[in-house]
C-alpha atoms as a PDB file:
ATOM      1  CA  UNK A   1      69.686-227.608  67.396  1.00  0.00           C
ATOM      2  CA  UNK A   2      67.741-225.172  64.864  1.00  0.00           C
ATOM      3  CA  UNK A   3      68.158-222.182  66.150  1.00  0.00           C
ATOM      4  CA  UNK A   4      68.473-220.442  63.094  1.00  0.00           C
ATOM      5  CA  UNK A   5      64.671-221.365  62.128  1.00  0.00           C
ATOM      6  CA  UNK A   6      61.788-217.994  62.270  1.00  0.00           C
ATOM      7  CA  UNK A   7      61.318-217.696  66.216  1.00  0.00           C
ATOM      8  CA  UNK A   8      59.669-214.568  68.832  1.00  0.00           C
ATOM      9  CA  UNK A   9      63.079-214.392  69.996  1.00  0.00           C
ATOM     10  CA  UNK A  10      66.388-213.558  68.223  1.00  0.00           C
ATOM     11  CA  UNK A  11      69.958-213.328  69.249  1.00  0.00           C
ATOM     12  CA  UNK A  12      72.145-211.276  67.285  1.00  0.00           C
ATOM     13  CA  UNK A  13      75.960-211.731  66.931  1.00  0.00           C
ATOM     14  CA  UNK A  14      78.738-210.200  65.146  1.00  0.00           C
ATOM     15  CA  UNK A  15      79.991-213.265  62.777  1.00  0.00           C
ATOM     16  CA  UNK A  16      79.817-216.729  62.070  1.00  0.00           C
ATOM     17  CA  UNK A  17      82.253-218.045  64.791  1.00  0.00           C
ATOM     18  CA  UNK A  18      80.029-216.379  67.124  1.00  0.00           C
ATOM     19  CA  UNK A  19      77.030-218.458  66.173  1.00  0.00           C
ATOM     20  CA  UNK A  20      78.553-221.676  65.756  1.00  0.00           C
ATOM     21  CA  UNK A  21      80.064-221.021  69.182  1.00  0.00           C
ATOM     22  CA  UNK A  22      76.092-220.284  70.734  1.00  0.00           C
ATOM     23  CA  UNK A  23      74.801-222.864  69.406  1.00  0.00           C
ATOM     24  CA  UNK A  24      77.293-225.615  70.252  1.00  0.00           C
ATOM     25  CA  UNK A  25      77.032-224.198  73.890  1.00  0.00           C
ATOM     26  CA  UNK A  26      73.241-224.470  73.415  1.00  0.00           C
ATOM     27  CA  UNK A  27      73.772-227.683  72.171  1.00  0.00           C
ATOM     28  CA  UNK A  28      75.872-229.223  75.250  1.00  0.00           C
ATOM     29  CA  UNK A  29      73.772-227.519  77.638  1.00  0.00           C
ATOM     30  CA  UNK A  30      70.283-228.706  75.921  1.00  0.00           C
ATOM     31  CA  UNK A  31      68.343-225.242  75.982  1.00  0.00           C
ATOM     32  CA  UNK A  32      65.626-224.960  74.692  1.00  0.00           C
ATOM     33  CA  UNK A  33      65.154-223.618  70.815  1.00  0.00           C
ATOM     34  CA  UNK A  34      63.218-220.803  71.860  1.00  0.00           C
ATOM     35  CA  UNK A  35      65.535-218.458  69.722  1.00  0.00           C
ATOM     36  CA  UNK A  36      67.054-217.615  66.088  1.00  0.00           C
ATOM     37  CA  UNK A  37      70.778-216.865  66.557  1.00  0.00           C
ATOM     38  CA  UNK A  38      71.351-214.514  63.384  1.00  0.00           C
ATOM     39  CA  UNK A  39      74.670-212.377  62.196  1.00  0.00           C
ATOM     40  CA  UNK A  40      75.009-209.929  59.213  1.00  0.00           C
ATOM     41  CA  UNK A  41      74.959-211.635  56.065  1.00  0.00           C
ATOM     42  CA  UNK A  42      77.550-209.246  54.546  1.00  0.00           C
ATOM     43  CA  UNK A  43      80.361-206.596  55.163  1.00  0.00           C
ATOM     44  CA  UNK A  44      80.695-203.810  52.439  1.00  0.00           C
ATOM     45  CA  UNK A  45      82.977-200.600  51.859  1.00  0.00           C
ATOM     46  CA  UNK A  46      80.627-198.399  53.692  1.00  0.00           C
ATOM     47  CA  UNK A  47      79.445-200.849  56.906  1.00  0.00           C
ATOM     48  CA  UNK A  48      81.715-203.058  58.474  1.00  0.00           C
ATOM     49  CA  UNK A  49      80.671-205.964  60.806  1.00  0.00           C
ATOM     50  CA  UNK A  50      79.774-204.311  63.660  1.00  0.00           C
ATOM     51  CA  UNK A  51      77.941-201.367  61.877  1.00  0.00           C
ATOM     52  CA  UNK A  52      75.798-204.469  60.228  1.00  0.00           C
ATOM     53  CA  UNK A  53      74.729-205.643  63.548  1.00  0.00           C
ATOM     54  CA  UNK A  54      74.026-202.428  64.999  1.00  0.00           C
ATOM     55  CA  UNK A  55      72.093-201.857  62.228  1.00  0.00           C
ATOM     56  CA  UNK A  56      70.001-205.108  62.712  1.00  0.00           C
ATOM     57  CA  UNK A  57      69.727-204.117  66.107  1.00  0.00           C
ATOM     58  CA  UNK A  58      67.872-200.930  65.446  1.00  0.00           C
ATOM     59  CA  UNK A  59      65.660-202.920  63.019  1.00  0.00           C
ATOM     60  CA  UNK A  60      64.336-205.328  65.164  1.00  0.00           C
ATOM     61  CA  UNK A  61      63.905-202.895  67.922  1.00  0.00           C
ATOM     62  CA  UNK A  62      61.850-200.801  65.663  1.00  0.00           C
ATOM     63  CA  UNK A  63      60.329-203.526  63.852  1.00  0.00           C
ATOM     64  CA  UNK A  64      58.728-204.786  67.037  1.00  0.00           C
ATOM     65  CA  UNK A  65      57.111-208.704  67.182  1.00  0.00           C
ATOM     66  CA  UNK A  66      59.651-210.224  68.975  1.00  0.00           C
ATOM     67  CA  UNK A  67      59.052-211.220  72.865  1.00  0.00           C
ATOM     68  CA  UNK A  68      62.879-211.268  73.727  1.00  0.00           C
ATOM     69  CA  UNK A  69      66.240-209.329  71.510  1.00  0.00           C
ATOM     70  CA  UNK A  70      69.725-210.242  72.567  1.00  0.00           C
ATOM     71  CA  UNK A  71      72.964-208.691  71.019  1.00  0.00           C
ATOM     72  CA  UNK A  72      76.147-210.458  71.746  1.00  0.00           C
ATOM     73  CA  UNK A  73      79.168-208.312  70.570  1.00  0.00           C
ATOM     74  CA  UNK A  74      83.384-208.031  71.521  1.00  0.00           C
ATOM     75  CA  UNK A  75      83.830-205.218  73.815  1.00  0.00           C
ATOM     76  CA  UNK A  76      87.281-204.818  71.808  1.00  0.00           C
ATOM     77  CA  UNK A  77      89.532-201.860  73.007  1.00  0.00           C
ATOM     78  CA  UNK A  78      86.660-200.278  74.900  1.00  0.00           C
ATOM     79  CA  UNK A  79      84.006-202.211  77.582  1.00  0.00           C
ATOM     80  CA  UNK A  80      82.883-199.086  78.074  1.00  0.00           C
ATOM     81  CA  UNK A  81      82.431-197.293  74.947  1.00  0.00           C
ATOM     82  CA  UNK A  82      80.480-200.253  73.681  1.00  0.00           C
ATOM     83  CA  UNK A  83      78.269-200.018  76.032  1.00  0.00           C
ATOM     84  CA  UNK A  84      77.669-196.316  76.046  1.00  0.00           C
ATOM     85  CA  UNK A  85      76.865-197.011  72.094  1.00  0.00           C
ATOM     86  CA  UNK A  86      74.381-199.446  72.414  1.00  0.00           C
ATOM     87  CA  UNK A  87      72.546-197.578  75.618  1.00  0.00           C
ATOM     88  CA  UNK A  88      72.821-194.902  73.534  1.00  0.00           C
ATOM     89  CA  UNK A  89      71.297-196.494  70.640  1.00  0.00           C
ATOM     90  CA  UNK A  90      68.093-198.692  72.675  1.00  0.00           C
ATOM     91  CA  UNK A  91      67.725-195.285  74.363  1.00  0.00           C
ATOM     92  CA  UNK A  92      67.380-193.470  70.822  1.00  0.00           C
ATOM     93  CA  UNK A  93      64.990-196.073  69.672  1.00  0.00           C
ATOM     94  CA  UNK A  94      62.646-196.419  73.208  1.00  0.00           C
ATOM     95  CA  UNK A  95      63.224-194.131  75.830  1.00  0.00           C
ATOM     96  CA  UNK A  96      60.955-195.466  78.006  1.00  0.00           C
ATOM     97  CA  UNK A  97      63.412-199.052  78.672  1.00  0.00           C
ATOM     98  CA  UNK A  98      65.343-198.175  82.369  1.00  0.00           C
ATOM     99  CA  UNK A  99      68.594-198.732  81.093  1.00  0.00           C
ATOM    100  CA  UNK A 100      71.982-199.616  83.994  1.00  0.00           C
ATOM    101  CA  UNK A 101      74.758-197.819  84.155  1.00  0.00           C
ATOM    102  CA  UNK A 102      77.287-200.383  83.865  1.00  0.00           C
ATOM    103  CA  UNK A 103      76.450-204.065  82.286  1.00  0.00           C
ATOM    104  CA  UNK A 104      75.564-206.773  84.492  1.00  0.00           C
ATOM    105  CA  UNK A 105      78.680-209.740  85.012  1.00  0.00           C
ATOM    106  CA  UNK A 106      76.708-211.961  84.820  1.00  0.00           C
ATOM    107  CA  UNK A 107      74.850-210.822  81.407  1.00  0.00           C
ATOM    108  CA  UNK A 108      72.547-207.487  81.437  1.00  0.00           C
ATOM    109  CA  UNK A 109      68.778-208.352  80.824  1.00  0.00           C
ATOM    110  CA  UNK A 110      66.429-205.166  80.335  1.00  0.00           C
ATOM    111  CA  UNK A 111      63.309-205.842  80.812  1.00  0.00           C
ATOM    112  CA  UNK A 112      59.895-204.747  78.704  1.00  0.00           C
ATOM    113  CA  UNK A 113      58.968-201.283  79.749  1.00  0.00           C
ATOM    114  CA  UNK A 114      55.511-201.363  79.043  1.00  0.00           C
ATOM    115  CA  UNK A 115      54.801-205.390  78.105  1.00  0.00           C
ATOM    116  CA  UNK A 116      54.789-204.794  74.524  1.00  0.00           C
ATOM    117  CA  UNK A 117      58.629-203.941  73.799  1.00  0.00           C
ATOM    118  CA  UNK A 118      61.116-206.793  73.737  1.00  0.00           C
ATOM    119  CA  UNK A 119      62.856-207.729  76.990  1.00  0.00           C
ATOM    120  CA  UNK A 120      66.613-207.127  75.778  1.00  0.00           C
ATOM    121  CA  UNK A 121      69.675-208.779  76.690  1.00  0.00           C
ATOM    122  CA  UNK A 122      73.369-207.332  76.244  1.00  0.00           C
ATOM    123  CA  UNK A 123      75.916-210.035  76.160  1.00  0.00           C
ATOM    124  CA  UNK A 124      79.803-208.098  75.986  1.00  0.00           C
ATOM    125  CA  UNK A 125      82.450-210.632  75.129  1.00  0.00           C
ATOM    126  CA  UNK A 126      84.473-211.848  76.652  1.00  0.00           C
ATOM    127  CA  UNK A 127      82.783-211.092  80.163  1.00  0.00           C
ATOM    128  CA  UNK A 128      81.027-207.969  80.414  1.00  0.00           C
ATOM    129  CA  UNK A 129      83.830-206.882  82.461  1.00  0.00           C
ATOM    130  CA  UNK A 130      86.639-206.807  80.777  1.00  0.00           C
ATOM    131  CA  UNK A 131      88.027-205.189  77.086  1.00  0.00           C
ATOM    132  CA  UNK A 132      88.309-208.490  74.669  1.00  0.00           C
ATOM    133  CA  UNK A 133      86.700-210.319  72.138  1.00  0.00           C
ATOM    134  CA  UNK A 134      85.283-213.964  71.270  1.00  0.00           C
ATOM    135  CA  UNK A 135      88.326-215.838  71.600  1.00  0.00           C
ATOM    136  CA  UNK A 136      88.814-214.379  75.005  1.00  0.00           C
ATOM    137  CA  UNK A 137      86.235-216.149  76.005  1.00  0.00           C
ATOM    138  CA  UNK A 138      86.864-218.952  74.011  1.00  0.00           C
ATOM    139  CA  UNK A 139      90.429-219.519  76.119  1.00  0.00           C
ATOM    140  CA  UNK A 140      88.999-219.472  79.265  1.00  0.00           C
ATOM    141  CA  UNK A 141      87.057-222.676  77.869  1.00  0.00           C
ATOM    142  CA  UNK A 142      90.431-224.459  77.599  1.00  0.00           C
ATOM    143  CA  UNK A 143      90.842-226.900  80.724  1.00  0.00           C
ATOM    144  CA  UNK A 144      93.368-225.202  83.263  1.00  0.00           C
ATOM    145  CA  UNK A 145      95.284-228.875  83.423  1.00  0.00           C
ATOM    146  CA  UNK A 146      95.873-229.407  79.480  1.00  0.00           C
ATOM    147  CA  UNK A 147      99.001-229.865  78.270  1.00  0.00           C
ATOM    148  CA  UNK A 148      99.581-227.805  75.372  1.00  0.00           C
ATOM    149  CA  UNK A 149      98.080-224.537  77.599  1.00  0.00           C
ATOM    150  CA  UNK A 150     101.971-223.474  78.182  1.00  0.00           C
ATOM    151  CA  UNK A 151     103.382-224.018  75.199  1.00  0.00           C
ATOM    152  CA  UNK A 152     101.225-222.044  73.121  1.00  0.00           C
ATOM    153  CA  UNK A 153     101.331-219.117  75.399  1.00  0.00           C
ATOM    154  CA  UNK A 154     105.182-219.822  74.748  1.00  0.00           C
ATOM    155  CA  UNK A 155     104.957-220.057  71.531  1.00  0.00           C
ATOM    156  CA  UNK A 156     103.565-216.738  71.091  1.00  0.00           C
ATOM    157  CA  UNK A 157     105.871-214.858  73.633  1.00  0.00           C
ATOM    158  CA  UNK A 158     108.934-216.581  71.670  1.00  0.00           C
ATOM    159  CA  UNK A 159     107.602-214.980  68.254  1.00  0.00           C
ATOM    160  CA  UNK A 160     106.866-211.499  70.278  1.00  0.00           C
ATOM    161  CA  UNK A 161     110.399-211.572  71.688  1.00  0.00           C
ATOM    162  CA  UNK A 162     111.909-211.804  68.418  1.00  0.00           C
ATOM    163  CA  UNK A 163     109.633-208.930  66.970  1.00  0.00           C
ATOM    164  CA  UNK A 164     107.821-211.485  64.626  1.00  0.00           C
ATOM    165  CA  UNK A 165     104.370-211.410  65.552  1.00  0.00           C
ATOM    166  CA  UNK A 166     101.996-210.073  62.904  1.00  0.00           C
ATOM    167  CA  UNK A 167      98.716-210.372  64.744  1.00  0.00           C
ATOM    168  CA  UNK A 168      99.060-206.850  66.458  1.00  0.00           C
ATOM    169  CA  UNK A 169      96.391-206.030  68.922  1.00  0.00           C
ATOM    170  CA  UNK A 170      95.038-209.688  68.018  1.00  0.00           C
ATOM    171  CA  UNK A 171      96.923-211.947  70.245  1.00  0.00           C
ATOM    172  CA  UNK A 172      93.585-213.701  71.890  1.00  0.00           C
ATOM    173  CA  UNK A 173      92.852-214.818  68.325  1.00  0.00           C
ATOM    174  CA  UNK A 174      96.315-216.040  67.693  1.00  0.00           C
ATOM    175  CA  UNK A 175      96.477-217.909  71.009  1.00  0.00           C
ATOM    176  CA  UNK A 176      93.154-219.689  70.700  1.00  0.00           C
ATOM    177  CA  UNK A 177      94.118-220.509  66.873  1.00  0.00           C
ATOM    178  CA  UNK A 178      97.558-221.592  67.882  1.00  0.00           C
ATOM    179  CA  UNK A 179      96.645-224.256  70.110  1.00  0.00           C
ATOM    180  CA  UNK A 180      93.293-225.148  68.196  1.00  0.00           C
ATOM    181  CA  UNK A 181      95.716-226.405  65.814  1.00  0.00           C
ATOM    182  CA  UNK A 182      97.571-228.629  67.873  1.00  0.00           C
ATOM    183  CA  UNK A 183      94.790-230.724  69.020  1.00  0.00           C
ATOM    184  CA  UNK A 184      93.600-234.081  67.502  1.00  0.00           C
ATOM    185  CA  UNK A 185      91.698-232.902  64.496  1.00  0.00           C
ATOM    186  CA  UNK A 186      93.919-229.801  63.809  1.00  0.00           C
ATOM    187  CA  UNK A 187      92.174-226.126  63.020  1.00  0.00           C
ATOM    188  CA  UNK A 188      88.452-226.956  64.278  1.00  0.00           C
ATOM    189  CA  UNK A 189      86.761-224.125  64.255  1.00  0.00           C
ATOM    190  CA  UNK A 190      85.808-222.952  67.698  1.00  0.00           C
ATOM    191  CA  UNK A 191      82.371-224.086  67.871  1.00  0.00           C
ATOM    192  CA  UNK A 192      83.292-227.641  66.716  1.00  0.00           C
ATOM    193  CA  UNK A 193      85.911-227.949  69.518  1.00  0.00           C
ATOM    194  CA  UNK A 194      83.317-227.146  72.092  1.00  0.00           C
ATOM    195  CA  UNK A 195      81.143-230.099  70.358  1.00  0.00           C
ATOM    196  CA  UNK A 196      83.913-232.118  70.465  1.00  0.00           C
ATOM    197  CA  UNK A 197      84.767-231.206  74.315  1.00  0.00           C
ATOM    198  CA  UNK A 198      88.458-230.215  73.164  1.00  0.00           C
ATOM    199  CA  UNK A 199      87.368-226.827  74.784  1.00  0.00           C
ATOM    200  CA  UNK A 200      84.629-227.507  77.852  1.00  0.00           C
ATOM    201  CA  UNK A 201      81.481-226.339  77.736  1.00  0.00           C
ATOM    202  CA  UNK A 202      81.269-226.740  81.451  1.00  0.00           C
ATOM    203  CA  UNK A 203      83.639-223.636  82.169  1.00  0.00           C
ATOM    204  CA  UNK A 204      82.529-221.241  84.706  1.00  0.00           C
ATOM    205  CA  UNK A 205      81.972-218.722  81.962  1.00  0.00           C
ATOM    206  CA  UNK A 206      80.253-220.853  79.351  1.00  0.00           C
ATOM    207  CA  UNK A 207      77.963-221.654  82.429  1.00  0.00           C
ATOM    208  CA  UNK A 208      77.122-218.277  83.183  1.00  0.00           C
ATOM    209  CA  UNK A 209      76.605-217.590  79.531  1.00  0.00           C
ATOM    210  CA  UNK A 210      74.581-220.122  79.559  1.00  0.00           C
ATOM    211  CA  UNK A 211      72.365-219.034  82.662  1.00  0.00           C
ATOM    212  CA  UNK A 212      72.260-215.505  80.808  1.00  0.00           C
ATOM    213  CA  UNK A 213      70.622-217.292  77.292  1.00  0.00           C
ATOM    214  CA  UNK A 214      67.916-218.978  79.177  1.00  0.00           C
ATOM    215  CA  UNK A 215      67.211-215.978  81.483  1.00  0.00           C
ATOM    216  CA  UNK A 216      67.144-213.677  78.647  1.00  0.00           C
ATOM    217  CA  UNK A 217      65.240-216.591  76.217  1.00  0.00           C
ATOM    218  CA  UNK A 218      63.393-219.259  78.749  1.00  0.00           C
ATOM    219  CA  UNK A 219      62.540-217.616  81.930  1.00  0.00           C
END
């Protein structure tokens, strides 16, 4: 896939693990390249991640020439305060788009308001239903009858009974990282393990994630 190359459509994601992630699902699932998958190139004091991309957002939106815009970002603490933000921020930029309440399960797509705007699609990890992040979404990738699925959840609640966890609010991450590390080629990153079919691409989420890319990018 080369869905990084100059496209009319453009998916923007938080960091690199997100993008390798797309486009090894886009990958197993053949879509079409119909789309750049892009992230901010760099953090500084002033603008973290996530200030980056809504930043790029706004851009694009404003920048027009694009026939589809997609954001994929971790709901973190909040599902819904992220998604007040960025209705807040598409309704800032174009009033006119009819923007939903709440975000679609299975992926919200906003269409064009007047045939010249981008149709936009809102993609919040790990299921636009739930607070989470990437890896969230990443575990529920792991097959329900492997192995090693117990023990690292052990693992973890051993370290957390003895008070030595140091991942804080970040125990999705350590999880997925935990038993990434236990499989044949030890530490792939995330997207590799879905090209390697050590996590399954075939999931009922990575399907639906799936459906949401080519409705947003290929309909």
């Amino acid at each position: 896939m080369k869905l990084n190359e100059p496209k009319n459509a453009l998916l923007l994601v938080e960091g690199i693990d997100d993008q390798h992630v797309v486009w090894a699902l886009c990958q197993s699932h053949t879509i079409v390249e119909s789309f750049s998958v892009k992230r901010p190139q760099e953090q500084t004091a002033k603008a973290d991640g996530i200030d980056q991309l809504f930043l790029m957002f706004e851009r694009q939106l404003y920048a027009g020439g694009f026939v589809a815009v997609g954001i994929m970002l971790d709901a973190n603490s909040s599902l819904n305060g992220r998604w007040q933000h960025i209705l807040n921020l598409i309704q800032t930029i174009n009033p006119a788009y009819q923007l939903p309440d709440m975000p679609d399960r299975a992926g919200t797509i906003i269409n064009s308001p007047d045939g010249y705007a981008p149709r936009l699609g809102i993609w919040l990890m790990p299921n636009n239903q739930l607070a989470g992040e990437l890896e969230d979404f990443v575990s529920w990738l792991i097959p329900d009858v492997d192995d090693l699925l117990p023990h690292a959840e052990n693992a973890l609640d051993t370290i957390e009974a003895h008070d030595l966890a140091r991942y804080r609010h970040k125990r999705s991450k350590a999880f997925v990282h935990t038993w990434l590390a236990w499989q044949e080629n030890p530490g792939m990153p995330m997207g590799k393990a879905i090209t390697a079919k050590a996590l399954s691409p075939d999931s009922p989420i990575a399907r639906t994630f799936v459906a949401w890319l080519n409705r947003l990018f290929n309909a």
